[in-house]
Protein backbone atom coordinates (compact mmCIF):
# COMPACT_ATOMS: atom_id res chain seq x y z
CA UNK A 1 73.55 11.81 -32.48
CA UNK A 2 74.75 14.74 -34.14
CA UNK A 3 73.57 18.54 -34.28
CA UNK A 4 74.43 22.51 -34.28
CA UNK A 5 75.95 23.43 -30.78
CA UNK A 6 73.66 24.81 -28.51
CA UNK A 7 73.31 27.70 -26.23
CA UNK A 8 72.16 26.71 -22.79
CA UNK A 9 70.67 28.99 -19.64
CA UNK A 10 70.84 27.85 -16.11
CA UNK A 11 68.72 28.87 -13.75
CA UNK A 12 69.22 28.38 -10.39
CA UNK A 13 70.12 30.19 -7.15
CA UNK A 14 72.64 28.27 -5.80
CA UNK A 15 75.80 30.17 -7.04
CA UNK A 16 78.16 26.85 -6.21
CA UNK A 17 76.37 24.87 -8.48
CA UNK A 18 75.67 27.37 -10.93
CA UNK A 19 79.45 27.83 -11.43
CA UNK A 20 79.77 24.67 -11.26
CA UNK A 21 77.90 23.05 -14.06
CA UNK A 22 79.10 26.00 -16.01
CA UNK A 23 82.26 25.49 -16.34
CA UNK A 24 81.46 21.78 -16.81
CA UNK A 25 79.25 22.13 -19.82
CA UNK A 26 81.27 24.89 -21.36
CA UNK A 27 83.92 22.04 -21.64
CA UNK A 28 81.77 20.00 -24.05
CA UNK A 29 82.28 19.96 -27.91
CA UNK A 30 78.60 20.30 -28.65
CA UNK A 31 77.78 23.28 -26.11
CA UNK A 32 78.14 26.75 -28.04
CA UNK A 33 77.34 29.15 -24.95
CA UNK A 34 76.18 29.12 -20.96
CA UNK A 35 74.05 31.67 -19.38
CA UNK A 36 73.08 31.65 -15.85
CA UNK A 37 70.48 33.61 -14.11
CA UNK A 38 69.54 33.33 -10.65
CA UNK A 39 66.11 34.21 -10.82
CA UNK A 40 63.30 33.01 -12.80
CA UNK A 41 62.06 36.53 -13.60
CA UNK A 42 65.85 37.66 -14.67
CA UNK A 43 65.41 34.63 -17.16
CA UNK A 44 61.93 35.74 -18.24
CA UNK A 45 62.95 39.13 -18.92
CA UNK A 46 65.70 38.49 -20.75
CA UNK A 47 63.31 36.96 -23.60
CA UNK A 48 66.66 34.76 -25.53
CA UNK A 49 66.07 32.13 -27.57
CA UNK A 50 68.30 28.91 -25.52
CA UNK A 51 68.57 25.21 -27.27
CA UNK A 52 67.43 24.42 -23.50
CA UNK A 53 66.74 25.81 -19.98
CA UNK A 54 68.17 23.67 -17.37
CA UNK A 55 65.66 24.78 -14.45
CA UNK A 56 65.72 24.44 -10.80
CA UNK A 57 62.25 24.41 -9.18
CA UNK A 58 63.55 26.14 -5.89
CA UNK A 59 64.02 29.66 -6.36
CA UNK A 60 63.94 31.74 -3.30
CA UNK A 61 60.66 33.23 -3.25
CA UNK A 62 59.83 31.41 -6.31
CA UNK A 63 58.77 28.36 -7.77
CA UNK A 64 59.90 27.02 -10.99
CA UNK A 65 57.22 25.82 -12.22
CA UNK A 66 55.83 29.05 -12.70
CA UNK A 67 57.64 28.85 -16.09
CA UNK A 68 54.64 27.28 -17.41
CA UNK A 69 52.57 29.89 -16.57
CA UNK A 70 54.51 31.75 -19.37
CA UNK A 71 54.88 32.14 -22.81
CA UNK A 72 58.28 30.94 -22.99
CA UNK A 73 59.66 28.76 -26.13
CA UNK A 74 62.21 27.24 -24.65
CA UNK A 75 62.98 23.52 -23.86
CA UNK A 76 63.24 23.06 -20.16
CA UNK A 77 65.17 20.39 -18.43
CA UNK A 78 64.02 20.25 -14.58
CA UNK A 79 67.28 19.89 -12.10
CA UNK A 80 65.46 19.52 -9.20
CA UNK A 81 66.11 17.56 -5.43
CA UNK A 82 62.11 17.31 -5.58
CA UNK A 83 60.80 14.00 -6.09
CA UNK A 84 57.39 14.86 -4.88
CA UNK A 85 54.77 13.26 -7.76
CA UNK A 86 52.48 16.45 -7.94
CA UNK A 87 55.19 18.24 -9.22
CA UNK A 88 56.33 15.82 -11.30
CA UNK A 89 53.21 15.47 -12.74
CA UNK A 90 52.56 18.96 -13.21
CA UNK A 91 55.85 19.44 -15.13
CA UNK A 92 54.97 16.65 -17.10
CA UNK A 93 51.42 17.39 -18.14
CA UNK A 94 52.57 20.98 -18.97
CA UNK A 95 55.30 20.44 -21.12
CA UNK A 96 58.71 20.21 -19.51
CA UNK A 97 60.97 18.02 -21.89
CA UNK A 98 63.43 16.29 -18.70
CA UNK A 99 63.42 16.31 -15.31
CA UNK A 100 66.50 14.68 -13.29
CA UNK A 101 67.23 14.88 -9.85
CA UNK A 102 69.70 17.65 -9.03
CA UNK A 103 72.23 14.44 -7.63
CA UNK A 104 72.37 13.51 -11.43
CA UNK A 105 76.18 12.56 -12.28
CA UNK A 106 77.48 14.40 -15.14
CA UNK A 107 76.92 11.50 -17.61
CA UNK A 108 73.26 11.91 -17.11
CA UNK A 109 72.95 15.98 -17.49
CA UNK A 110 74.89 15.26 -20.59
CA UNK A 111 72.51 12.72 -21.59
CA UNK A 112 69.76 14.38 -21.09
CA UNK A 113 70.70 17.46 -22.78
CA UNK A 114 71.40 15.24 -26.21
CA UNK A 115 68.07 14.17 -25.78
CA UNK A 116 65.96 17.01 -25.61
CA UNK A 117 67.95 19.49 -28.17
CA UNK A 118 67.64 15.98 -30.19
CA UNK A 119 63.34 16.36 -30.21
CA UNK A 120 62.64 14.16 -27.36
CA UNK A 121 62.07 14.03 -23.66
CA UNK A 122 63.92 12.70 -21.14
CA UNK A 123 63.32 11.66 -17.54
CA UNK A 124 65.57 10.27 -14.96
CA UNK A 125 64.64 6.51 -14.75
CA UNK A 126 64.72 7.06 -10.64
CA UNK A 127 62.19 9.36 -11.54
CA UNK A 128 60.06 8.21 -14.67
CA UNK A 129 59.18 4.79 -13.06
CA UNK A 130 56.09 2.26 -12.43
CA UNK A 131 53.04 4.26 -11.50
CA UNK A 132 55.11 7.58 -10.74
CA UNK A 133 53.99 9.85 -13.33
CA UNK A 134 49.92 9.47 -14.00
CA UNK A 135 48.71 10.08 -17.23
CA UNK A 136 45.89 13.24 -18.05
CA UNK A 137 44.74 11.98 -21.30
CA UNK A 138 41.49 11.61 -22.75
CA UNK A 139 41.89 7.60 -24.41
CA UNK A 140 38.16 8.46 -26.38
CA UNK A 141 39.87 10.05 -28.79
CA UNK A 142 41.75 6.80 -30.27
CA UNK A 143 39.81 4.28 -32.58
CA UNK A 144 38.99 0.82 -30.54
CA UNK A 145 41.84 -0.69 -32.69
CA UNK A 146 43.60 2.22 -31.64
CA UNK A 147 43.27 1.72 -27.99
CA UNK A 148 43.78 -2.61 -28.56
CA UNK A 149 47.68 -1.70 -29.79
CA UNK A 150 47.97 0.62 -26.98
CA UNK A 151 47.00 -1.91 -24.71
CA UNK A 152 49.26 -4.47 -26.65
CA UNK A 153 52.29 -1.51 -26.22
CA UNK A 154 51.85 -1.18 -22.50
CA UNK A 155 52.05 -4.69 -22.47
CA UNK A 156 55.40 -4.48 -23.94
CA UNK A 157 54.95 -6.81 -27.02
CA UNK A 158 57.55 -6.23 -29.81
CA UNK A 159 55.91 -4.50 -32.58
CA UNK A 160 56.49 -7.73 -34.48
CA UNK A 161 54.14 -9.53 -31.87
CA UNK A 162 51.14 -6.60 -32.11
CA UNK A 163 51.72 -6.79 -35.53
CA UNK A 164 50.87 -10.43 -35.65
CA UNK A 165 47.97 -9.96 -32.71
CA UNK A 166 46.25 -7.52 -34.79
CA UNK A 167 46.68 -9.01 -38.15
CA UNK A 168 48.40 -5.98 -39.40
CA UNK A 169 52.08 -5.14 -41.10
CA UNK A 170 54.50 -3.37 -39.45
CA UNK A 171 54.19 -0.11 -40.95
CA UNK A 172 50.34 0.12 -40.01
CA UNK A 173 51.40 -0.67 -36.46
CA UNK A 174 53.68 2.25 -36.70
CA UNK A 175 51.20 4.35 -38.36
CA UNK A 176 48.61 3.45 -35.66
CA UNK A 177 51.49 4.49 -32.57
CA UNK A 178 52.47 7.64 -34.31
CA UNK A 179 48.72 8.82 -34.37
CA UNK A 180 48.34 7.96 -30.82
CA UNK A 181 51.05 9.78 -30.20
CA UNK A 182 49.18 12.63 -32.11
CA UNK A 183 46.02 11.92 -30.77
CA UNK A 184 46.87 12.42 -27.78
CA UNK A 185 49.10 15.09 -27.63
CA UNK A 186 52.05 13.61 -26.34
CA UNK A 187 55.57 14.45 -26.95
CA UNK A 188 57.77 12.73 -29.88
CA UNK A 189 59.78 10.22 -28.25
CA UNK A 190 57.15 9.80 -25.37
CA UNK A 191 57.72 6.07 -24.20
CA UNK A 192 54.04 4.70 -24.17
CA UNK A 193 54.73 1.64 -22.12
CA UNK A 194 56.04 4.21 -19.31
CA UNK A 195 53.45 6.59 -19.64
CA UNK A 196 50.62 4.35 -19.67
CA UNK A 197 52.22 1.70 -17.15
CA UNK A 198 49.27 0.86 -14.36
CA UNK A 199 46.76 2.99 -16.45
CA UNK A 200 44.35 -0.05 -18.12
């Protein structure tokens, strides 16, 4: 996994772990620059473009979801000691790329970084489990062969086994997940079986 180095914000208002993670990710080879604000509104107004927002969701006298309220273009990775699965959801269904609980070992903030400034999303698997995160999607929009591969997906066939199912190559199976994908409005790199776990 390669790419440019990127600049990251921080916001959070916990000044230990601000400084904290700071110093730690200014360490890395692939991080180009770390800016830390301690309010959501101090981030907001200082309109930068970032690589990716790492984002706390308690902010005293604010809430950071309220992000999503904006017209920001950054990536945001939640850091957050919430687990609660409205806000989870509500993240989710309004387009935060990660969210990790705030006890995440450095391995995993690094990890998840890679992964969203790499075009995916990324969520803790403590987090981004069975049933935890309930999908908001309208499944009319996909073709009845559509919705059979999803089905097959969830399932967790190979795609050499839907393939096979559905009497189809390879390539139209991957043709047929990529305009789910699209369909629906879902990020790239979405897991389906996750996202849809529980949901037929």
């Amino acid at each position: 996994m390669s790419f440019e180095k990127v600049n990251i914000a921080i916001v959070d208002d916990h000044s230990l772990y601000l400084e904290t993670v700071k110093i730690f990710l200014e360490l890395q080879d692939f991080v180009k620059s770390v800016e830390i604000f301690t309010t959501l509104q101090n981030y907001l107004e200082a309109k930068k473009p970032f690589d990716i927002v790492l984002l706390d969701l308690d902010l005293d006298g604010e809430s950071g979801l309220d992000i999503f309220k904006t017209k920001h273009q950054n990536k945001v990775l939640i850091i957050s000691s919430y687990k609660e699965m409205q806000q989870i959801n509500f993240a989710y269904n309004n387009g935060a790329y990660g969210y990790i609980n705030k006890t995440s070992d450095t391995k995993e903030i690094i990890r998840a970084i890679k992964t969203i400034v790499s075009g995916n999303v990324y969520y803790s698997e403590n987090i981004f489990h069975k049933n935890t995160i309930s999908p908001s999607v309208n499944i009319d929009v996909l073709s009845s062969r559509e919705i059979e591969i999803l089905k097959s997906i969830v399932q967790e066939l190979s795609p050499q086994e839907i393939a096979k199912k559905n009497f189809i190559s390879i390539n139209t199976f991957k043709v047929h997940k990529y305009n789910i994908i699209k369909k629906l409005c879902l990020k790239k790199g979405i897991s389906l079986e996750e996202y849809f776990k529980g949901f037929f």
